[in-house]
N, C-alpha and C. Protein backbone atom coordinates (compact mmCIF):
# COMPACT_ATOMS: atom_id res chain seq x y z
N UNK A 1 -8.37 103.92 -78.73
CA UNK A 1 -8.30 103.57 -77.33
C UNK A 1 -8.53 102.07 -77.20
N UNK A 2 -7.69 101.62 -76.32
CA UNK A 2 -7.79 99.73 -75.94
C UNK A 2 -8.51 99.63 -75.06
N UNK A 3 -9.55 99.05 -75.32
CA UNK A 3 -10.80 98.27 -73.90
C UNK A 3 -9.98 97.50 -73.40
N UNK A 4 -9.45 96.54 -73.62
CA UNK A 4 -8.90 95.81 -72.51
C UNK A 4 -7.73 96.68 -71.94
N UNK A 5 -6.72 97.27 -72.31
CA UNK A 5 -5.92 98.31 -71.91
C UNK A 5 -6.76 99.39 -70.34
N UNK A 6 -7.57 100.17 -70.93
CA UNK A 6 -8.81 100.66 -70.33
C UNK A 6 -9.47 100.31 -68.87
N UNK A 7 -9.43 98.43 -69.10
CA UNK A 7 -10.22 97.78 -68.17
C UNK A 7 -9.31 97.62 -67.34
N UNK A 8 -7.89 97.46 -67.74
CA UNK A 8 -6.91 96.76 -66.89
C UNK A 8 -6.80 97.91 -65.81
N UNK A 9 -6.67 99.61 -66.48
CA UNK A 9 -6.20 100.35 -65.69
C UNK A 9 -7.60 100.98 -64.54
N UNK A 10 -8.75 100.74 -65.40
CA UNK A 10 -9.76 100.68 -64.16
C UNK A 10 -9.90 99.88 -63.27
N UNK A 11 -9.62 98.50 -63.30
CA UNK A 11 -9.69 97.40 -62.07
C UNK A 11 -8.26 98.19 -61.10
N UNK A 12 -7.17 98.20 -62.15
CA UNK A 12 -5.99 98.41 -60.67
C UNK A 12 -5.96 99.77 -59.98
N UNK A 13 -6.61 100.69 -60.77
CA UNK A 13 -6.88 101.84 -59.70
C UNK A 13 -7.66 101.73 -58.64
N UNK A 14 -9.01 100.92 -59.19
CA UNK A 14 -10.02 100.69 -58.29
C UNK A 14 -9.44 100.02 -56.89
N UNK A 15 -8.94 99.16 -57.18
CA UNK A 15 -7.83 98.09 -56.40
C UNK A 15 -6.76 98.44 -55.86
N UNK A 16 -6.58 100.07 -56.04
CA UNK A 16 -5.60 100.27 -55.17
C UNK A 16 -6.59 101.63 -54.14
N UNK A 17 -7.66 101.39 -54.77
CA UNK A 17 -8.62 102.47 -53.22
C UNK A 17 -9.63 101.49 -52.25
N UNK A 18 -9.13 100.14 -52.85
CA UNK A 18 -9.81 99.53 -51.92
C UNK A 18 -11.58 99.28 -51.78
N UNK A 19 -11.74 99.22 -53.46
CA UNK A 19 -13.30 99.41 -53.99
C UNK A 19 -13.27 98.29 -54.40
N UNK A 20 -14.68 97.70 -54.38
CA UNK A 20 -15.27 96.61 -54.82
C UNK A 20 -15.90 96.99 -56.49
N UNK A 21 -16.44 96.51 -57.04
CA UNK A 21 -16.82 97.07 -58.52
C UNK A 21 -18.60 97.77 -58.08
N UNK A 22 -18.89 96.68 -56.90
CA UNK A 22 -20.24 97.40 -56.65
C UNK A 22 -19.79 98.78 -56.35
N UNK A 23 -18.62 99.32 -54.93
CA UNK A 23 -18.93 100.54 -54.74
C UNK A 23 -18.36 101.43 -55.58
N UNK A 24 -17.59 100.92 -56.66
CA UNK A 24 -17.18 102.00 -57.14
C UNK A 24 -18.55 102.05 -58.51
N UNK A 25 -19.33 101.29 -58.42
CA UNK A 25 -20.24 101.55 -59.03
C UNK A 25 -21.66 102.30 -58.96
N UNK A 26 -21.56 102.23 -57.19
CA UNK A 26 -22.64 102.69 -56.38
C UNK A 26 -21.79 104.45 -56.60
N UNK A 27 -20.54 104.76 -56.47
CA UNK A 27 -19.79 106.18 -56.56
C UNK A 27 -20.45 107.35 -57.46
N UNK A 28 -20.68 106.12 -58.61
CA UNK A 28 -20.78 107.13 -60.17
C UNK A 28 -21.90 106.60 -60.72
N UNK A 29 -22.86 105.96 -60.10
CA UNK A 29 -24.41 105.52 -60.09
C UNK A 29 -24.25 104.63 -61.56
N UNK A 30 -23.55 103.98 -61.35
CA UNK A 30 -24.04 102.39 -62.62
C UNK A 30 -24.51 101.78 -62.05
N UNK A 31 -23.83 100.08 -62.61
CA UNK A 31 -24.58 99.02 -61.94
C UNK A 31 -22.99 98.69 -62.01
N UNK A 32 -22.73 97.68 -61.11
CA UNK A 32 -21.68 96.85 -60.80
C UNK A 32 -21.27 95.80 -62.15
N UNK A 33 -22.77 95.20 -63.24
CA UNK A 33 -22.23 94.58 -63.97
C UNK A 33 -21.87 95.60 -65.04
N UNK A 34 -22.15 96.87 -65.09
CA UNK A 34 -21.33 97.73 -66.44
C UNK A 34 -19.72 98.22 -65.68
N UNK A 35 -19.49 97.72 -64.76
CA UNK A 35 -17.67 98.16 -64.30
C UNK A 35 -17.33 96.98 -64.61
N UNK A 36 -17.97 95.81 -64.35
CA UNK A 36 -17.09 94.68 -64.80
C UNK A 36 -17.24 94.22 -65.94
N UNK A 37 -17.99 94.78 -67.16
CA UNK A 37 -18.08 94.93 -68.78
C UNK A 37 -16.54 95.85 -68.72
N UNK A 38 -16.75 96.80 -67.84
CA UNK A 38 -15.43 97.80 -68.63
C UNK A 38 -14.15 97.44 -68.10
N UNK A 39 -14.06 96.47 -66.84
CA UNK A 39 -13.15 95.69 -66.51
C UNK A 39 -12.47 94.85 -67.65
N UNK A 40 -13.41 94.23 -68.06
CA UNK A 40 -13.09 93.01 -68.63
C UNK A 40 -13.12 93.11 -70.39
N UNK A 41 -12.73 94.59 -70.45
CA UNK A 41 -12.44 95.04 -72.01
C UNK A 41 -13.97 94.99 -72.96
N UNK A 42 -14.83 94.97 -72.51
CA UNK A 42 -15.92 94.44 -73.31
C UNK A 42 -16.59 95.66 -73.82
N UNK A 43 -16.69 97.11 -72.85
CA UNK A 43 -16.91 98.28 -73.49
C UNK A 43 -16.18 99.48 -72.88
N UNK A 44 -16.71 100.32 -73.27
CA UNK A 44 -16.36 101.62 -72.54
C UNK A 44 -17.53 102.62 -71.84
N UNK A 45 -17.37 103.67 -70.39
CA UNK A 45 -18.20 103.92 -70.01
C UNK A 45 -18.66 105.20 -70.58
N UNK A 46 -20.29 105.67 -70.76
CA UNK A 46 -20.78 106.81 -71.55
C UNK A 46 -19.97 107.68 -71.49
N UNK A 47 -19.43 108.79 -72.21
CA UNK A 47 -19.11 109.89 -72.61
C UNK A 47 -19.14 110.74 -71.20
N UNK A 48 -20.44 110.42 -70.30
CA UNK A 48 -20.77 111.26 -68.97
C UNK A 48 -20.38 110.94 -68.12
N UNK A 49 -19.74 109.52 -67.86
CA UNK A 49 -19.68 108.77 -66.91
C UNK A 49 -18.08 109.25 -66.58
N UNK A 50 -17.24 109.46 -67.52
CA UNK A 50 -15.77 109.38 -68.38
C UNK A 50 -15.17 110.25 -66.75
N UNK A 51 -15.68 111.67 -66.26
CA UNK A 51 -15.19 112.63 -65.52
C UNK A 51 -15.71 112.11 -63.81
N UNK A 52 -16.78 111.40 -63.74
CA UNK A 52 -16.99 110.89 -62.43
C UNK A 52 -16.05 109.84 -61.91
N UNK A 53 -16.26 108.86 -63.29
CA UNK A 53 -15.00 107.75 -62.74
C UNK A 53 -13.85 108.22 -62.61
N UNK A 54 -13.10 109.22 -63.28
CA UNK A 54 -11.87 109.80 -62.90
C UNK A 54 -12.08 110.17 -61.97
N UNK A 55 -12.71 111.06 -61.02
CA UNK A 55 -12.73 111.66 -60.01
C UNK A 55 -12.92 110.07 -58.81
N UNK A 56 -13.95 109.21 -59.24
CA UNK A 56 -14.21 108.04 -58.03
C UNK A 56 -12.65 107.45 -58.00
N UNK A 57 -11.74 107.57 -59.26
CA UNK A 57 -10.48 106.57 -58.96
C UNK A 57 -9.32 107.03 -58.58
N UNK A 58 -9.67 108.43 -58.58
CA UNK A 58 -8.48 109.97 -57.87
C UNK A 58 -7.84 109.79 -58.63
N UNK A 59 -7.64 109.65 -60.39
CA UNK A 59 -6.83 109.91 -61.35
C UNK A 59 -7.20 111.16 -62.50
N UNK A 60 -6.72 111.50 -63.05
CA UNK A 60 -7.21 112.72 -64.17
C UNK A 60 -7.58 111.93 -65.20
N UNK A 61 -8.75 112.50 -66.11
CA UNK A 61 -9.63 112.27 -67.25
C UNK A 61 -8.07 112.02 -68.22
N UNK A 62 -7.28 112.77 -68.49
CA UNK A 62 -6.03 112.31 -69.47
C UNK A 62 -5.70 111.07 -68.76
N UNK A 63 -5.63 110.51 -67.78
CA UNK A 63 -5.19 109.67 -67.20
C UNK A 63 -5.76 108.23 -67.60
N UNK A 64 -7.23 108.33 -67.33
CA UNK A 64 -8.09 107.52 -67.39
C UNK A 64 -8.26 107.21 -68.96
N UNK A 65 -8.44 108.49 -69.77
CA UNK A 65 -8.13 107.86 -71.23
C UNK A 65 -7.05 107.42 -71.89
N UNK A 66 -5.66 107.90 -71.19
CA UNK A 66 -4.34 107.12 -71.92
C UNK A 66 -4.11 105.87 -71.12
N UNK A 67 -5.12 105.39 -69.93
CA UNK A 67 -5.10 104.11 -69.57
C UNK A 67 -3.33 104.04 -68.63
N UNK A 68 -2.83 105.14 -68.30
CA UNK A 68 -1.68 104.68 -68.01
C UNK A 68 -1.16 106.16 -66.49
N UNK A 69 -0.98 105.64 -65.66
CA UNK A 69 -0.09 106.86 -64.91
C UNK A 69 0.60 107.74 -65.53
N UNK A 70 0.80 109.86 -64.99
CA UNK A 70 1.18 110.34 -65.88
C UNK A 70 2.05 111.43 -64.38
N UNK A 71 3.16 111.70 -65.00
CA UNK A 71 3.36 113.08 -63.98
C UNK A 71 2.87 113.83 -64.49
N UNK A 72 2.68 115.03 -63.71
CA UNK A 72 1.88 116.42 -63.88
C UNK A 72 2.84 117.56 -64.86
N UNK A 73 4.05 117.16 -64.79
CA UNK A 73 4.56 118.09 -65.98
C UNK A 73 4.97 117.19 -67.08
N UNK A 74 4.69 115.60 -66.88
CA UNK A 74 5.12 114.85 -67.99
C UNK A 74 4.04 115.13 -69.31
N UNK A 75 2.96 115.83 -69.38
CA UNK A 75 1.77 115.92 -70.09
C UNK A 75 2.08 116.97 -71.45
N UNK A 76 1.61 116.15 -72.94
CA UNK A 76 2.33 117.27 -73.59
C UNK A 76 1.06 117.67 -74.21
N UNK A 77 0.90 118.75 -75.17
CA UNK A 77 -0.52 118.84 -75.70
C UNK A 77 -0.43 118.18 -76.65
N UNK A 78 0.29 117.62 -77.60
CA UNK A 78 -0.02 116.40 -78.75
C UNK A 78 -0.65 115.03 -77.92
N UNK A 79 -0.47 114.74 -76.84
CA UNK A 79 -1.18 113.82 -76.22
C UNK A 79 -1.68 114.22 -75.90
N UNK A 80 -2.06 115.20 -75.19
CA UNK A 80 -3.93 115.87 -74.67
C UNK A 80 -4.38 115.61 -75.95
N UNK A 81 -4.32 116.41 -77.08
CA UNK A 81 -4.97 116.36 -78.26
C UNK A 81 -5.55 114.95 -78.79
N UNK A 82 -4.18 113.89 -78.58
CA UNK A 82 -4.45 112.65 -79.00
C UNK A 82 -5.92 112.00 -77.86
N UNK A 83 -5.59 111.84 -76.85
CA UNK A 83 -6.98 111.27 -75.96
C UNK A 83 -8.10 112.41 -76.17
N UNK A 84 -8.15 113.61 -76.03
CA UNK A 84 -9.43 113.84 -76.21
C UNK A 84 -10.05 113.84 -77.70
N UNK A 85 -9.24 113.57 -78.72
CA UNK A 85 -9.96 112.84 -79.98
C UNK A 85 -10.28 111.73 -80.01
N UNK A 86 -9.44 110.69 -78.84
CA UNK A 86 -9.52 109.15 -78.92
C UNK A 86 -11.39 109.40 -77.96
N UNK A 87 -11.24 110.34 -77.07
CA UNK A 87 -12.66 110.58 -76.30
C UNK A 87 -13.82 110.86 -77.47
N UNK A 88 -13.54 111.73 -77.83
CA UNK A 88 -15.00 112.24 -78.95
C UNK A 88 -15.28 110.62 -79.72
N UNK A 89 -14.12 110.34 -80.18
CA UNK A 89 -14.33 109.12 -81.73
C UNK A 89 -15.04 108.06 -80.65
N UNK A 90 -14.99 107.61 -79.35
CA UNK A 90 -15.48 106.97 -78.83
C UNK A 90 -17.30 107.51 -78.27
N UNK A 91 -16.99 108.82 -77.97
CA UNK A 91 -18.67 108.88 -78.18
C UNK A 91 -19.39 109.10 -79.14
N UNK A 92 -18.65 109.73 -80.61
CA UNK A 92 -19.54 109.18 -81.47
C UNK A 92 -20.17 107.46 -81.83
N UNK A 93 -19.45 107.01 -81.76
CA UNK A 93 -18.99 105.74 -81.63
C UNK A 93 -20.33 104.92 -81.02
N UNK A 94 -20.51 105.57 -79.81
CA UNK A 94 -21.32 105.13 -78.87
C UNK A 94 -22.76 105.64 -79.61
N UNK A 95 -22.69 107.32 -79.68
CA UNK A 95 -23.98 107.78 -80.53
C UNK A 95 -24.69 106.55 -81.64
N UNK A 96 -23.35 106.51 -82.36
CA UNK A 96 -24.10 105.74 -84.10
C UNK A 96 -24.33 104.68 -83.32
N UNK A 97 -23.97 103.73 -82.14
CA UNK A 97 -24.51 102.33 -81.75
C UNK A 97 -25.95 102.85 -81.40
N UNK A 98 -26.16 103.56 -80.55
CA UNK A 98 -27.62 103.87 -79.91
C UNK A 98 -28.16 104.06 -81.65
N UNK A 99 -28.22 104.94 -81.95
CA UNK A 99 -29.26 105.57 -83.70
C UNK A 99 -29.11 104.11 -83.85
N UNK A 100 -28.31 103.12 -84.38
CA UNK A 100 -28.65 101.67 -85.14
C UNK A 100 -29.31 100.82 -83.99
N UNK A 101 -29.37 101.06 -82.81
CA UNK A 101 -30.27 100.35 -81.77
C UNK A 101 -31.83 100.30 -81.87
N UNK A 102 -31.74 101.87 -81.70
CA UNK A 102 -32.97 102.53 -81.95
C UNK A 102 -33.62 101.68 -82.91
N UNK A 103 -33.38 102.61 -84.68
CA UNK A 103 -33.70 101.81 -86.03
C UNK A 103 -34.05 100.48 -86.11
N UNK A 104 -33.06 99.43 -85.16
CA UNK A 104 -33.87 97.96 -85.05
C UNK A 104 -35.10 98.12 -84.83
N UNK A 105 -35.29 98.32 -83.56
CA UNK A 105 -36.19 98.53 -82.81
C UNK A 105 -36.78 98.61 -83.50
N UNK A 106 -37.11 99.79 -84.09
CA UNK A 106 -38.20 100.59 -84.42
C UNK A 106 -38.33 99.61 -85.76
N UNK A 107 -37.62 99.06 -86.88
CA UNK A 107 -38.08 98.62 -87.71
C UNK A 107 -38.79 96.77 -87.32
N UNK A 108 -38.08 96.17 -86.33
CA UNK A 108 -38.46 95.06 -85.76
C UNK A 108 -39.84 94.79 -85.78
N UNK A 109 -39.84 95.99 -84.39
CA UNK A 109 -41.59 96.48 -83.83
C UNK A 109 -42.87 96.93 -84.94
N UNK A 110 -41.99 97.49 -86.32
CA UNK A 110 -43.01 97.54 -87.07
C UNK A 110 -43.17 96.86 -88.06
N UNK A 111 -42.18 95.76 -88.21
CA UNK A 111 -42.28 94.35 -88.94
C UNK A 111 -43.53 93.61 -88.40
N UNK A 112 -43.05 93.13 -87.38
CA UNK A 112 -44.37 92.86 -86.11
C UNK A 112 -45.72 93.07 -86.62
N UNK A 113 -46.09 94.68 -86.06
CA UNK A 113 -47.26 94.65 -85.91
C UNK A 113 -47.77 94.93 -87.72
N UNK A 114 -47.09 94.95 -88.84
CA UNK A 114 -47.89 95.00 -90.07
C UNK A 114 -47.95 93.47 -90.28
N UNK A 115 -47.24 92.73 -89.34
CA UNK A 115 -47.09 91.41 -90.51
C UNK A 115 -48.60 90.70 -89.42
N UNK A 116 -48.92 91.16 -88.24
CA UNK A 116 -50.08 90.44 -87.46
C UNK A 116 -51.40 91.21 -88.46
N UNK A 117 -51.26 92.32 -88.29
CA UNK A 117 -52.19 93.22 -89.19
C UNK A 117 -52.94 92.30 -90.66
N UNK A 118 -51.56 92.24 -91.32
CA UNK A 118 -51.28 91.67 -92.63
C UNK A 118 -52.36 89.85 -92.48
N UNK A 119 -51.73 89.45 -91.39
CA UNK A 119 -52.78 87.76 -91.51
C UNK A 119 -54.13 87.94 -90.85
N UNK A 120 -54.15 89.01 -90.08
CA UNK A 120 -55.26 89.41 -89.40
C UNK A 120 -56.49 89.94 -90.39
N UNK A 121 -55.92 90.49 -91.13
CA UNK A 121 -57.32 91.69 -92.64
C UNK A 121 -57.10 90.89 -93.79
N UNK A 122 -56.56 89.67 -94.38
CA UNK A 122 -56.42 89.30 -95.31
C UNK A 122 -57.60 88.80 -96.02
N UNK A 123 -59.12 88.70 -95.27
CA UNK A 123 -60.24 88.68 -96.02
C UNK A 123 -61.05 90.26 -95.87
N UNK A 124 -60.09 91.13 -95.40
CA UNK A 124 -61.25 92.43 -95.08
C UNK A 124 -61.48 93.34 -96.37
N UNK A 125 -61.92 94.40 -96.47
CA UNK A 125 -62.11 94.93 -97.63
C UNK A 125 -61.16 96.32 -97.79
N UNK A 126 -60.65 97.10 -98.45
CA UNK A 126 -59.51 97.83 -98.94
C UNK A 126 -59.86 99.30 -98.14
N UNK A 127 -61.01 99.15 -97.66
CA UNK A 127 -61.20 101.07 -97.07
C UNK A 127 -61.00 100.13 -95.15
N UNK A 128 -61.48 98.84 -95.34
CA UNK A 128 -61.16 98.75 -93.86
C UNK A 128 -59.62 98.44 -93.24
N UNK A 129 -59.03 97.85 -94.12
CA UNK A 129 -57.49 97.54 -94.67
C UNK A 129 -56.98 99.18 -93.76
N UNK A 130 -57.07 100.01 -94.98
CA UNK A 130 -56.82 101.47 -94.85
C UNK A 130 -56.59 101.77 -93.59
N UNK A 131 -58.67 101.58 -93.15
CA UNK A 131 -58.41 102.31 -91.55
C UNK A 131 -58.03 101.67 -90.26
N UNK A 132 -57.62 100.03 -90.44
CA UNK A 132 -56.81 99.38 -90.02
C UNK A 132 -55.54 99.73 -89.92
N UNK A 133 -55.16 100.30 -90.93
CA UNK A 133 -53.51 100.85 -90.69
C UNK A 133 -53.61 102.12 -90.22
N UNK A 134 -54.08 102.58 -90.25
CA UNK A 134 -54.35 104.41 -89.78
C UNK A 134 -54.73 104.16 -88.40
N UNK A 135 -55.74 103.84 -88.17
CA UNK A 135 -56.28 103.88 -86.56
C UNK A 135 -55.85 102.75 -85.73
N UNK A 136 -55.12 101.92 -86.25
CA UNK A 136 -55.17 100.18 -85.34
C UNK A 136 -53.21 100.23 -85.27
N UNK A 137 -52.98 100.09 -86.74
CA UNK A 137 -51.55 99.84 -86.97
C UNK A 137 -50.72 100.72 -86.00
N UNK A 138 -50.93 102.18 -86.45
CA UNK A 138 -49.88 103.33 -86.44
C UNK A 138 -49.71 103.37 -84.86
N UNK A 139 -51.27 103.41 -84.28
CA UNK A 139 -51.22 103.52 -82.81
C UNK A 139 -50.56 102.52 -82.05
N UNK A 140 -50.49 101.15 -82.80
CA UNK A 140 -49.75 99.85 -82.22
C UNK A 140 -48.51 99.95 -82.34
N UNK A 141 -47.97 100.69 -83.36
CA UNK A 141 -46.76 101.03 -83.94
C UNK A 141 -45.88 101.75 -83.22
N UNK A 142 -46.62 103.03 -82.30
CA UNK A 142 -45.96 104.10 -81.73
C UNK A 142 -46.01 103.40 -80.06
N UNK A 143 -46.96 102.52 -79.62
CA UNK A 143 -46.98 102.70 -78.27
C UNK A 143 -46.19 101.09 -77.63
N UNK A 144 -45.72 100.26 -78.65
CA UNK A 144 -44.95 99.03 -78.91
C UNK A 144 -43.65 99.27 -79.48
N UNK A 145 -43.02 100.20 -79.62
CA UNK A 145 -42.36 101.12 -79.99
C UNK A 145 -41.38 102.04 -78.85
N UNK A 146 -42.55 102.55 -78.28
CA UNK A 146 -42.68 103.38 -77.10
C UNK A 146 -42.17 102.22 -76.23
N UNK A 147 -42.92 100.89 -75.75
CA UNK A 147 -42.50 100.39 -74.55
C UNK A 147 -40.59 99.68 -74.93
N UNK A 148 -40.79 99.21 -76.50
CA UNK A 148 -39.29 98.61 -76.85
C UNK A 148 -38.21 99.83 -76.50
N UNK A 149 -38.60 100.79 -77.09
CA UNK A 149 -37.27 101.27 -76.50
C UNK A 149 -36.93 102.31 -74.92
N UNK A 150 -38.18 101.90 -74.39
CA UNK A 150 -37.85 102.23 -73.31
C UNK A 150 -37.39 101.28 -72.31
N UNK A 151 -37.49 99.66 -72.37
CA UNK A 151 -36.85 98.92 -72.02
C UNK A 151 -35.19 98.84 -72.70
N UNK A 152 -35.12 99.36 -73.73
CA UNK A 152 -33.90 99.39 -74.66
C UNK A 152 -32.88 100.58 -73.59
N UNK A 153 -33.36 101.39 -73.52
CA UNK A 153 -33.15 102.55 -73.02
C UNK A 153 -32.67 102.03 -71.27
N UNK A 154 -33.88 101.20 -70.75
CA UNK A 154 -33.02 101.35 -69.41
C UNK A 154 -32.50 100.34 -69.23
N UNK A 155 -32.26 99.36 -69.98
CA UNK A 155 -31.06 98.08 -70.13
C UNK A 155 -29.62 99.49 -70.36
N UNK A 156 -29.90 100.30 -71.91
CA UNK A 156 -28.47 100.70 -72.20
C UNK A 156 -27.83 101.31 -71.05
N UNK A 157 -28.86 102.09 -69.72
CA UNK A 157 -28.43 102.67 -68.79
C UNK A 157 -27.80 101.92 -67.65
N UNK A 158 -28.44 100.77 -67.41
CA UNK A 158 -27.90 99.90 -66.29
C UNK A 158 -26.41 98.97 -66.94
N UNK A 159 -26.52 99.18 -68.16
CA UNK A 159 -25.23 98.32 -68.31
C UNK A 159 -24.06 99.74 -68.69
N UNK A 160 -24.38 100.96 -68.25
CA UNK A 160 -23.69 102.28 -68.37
C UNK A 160 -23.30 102.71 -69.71
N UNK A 161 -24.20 101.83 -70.48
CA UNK A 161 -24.26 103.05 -72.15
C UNK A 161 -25.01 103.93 -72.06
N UNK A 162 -24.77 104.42 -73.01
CA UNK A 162 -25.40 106.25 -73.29
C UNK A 162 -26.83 105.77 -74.07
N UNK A 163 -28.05 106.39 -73.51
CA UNK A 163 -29.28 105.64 -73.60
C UNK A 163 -30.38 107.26 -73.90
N UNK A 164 -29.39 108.66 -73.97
CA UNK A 164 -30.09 109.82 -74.44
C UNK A 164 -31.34 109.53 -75.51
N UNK A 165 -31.02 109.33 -76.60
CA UNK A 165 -31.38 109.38 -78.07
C UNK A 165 -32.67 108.30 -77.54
N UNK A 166 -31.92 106.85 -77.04
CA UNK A 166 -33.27 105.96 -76.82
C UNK A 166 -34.81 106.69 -76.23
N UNK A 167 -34.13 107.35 -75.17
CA UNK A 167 -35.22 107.48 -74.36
C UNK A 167 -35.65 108.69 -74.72
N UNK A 168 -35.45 109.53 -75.90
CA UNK A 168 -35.74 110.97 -76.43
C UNK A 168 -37.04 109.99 -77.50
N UNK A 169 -36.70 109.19 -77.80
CA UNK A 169 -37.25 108.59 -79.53
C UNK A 169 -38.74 108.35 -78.21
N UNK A 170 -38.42 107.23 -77.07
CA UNK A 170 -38.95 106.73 -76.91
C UNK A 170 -40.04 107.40 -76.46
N UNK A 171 -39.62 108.94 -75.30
CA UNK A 171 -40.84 110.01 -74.92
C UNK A 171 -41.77 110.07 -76.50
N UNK A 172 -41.44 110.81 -77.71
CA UNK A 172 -41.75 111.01 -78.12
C UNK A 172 -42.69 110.28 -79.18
N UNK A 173 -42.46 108.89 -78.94
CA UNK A 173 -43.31 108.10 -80.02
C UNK A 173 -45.13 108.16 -79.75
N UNK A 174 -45.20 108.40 -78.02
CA UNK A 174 -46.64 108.57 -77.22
C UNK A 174 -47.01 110.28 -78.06
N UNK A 175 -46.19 110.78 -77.80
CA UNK A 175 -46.68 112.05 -77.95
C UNK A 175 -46.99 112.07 -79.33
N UNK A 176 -46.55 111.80 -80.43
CA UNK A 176 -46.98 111.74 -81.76
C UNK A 176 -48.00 111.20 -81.96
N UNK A 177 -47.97 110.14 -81.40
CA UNK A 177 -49.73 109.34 -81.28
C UNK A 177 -50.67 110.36 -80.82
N UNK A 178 -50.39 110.65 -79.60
CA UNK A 178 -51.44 111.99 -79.43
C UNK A 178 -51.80 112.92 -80.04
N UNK A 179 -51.04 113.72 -80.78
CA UNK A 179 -50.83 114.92 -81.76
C UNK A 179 -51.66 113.47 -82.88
N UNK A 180 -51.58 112.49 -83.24
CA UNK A 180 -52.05 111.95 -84.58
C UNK A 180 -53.64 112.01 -84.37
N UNK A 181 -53.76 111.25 -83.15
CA UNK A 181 -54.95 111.29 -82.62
C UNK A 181 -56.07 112.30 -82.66
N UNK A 182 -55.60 112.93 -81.94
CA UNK A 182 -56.23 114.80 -82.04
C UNK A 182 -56.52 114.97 -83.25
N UNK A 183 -55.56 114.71 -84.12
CA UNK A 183 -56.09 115.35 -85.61
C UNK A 183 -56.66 114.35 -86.10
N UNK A 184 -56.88 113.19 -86.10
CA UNK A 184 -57.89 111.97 -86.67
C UNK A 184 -59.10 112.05 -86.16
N UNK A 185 -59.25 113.00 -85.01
CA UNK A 185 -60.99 112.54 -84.35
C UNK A 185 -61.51 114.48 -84.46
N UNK A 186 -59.96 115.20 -85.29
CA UNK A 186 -60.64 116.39 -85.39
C UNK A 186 -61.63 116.32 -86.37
N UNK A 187 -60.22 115.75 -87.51
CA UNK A 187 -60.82 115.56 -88.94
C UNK A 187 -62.52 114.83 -89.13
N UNK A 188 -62.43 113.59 -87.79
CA UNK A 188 -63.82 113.16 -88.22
C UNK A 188 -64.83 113.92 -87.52
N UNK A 189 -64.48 114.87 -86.86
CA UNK A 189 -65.77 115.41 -85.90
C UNK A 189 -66.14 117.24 -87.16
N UNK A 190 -65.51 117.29 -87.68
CA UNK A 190 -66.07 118.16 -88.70
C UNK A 190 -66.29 117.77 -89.96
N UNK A 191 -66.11 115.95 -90.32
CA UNK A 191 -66.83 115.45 -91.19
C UNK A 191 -66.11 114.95 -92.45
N UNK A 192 -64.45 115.73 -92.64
CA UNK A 192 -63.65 116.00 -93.67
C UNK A 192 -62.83 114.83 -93.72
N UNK A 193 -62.89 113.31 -93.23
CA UNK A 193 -62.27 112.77 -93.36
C UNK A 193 -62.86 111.63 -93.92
N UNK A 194 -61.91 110.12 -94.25
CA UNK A 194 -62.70 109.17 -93.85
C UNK A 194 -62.96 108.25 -92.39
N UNK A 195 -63.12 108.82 -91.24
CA UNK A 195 -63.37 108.37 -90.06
C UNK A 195 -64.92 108.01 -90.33
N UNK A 196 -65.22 106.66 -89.50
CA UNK A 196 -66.27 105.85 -89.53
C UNK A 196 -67.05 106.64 -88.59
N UNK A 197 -68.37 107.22 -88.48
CA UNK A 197 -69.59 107.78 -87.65
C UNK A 197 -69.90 106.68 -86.45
């Protein structure tokens, strides 16, 4: 599928209902600057977005993905077939960008906080080292983590990428801390660990 192809045929539909990019953005709840990203060939809109904008531009989803006007008996199924594979390969597409978004993130954020860690304990001693990374690191890790990709997450949404996976990683990085937690102050409250008294 051609982004700029794509963009051309979303501006002139839009432009022939007499929409601004805000309202046809306000239609299908983006932001005005992710219609004029997809205007201007630069991306394509989420996988979810794909059936609203057809409906906001009164054209059919085959329509909107072959980028081109179609009659209603001109439609064959080797071209259905062809756009809705050109559809999937584009939201996988979109998927593997979010997972390698994520992975920055997440490896960035924990470059970060081992390498402050790292100049921070460099005279400490090897059991405090330890519980420096266990109780100080991991928790800095998950909740710096937590805030990156939830800003990651509602940037990918306002510029109308698919921001699922972000904001799944991102619920869940708090909650693992918690679940870690729980079991670090179980372990020291029945004695079986090395947690400090």
């Amino acid at each position: 599928m051609d982004a700029h192809k794509f963009g051309a045929f979303v501006a002139k539909c839009r432009k022939e209902r007499n929409m601004t990019q805000a309202d046809l953005a306000l239609k299908i709840q983006v932001t005005d600057k992710a219609v004029s990203r997809w205007e201007r060939g630069i991306g394509f809109p989420d996988i979810n977005t794909i059936e609203p904008l057809a409906n906001a531009l009164e054209v059919s989803v085959l329509e909107l993905m072959k980028s081109e006007r179609m009659a209603a008996n001109q439609v064959e199924k080797e071209e259905a077939a062809e756009v809705i594979t050109d559809t999937l390969n584009v939201a996988v597409l979109q998927r593997k960008q979010e997972r390698k978004n994520v992975f920055q993130i997440l490896g960035v954020t924990s470059i970060i906080v081992f390498f402050l860690l790292f100049i921070d304990s460099m005279q400490w001693q090897a059991d405090t080292i330890i519980f420096t990374g266990v109780g100080v690191a991991f928790p800095l890790f998950c909740m710096g983590g937590f805030i990156a990709l939830l800003c990651n997450g509602i940037w990918r949404k306002v510029k109308g990428k698919s921001c699922g996976q972000t904001l799944a990683l991102a619920i869940a990085l708090p909650l693992l801390l918690i679940i870690f937690l729980g079991l670090f102050f179980l372990i020291g409250a029945l004695g079986i660990g090395p947690v400090p008294n």
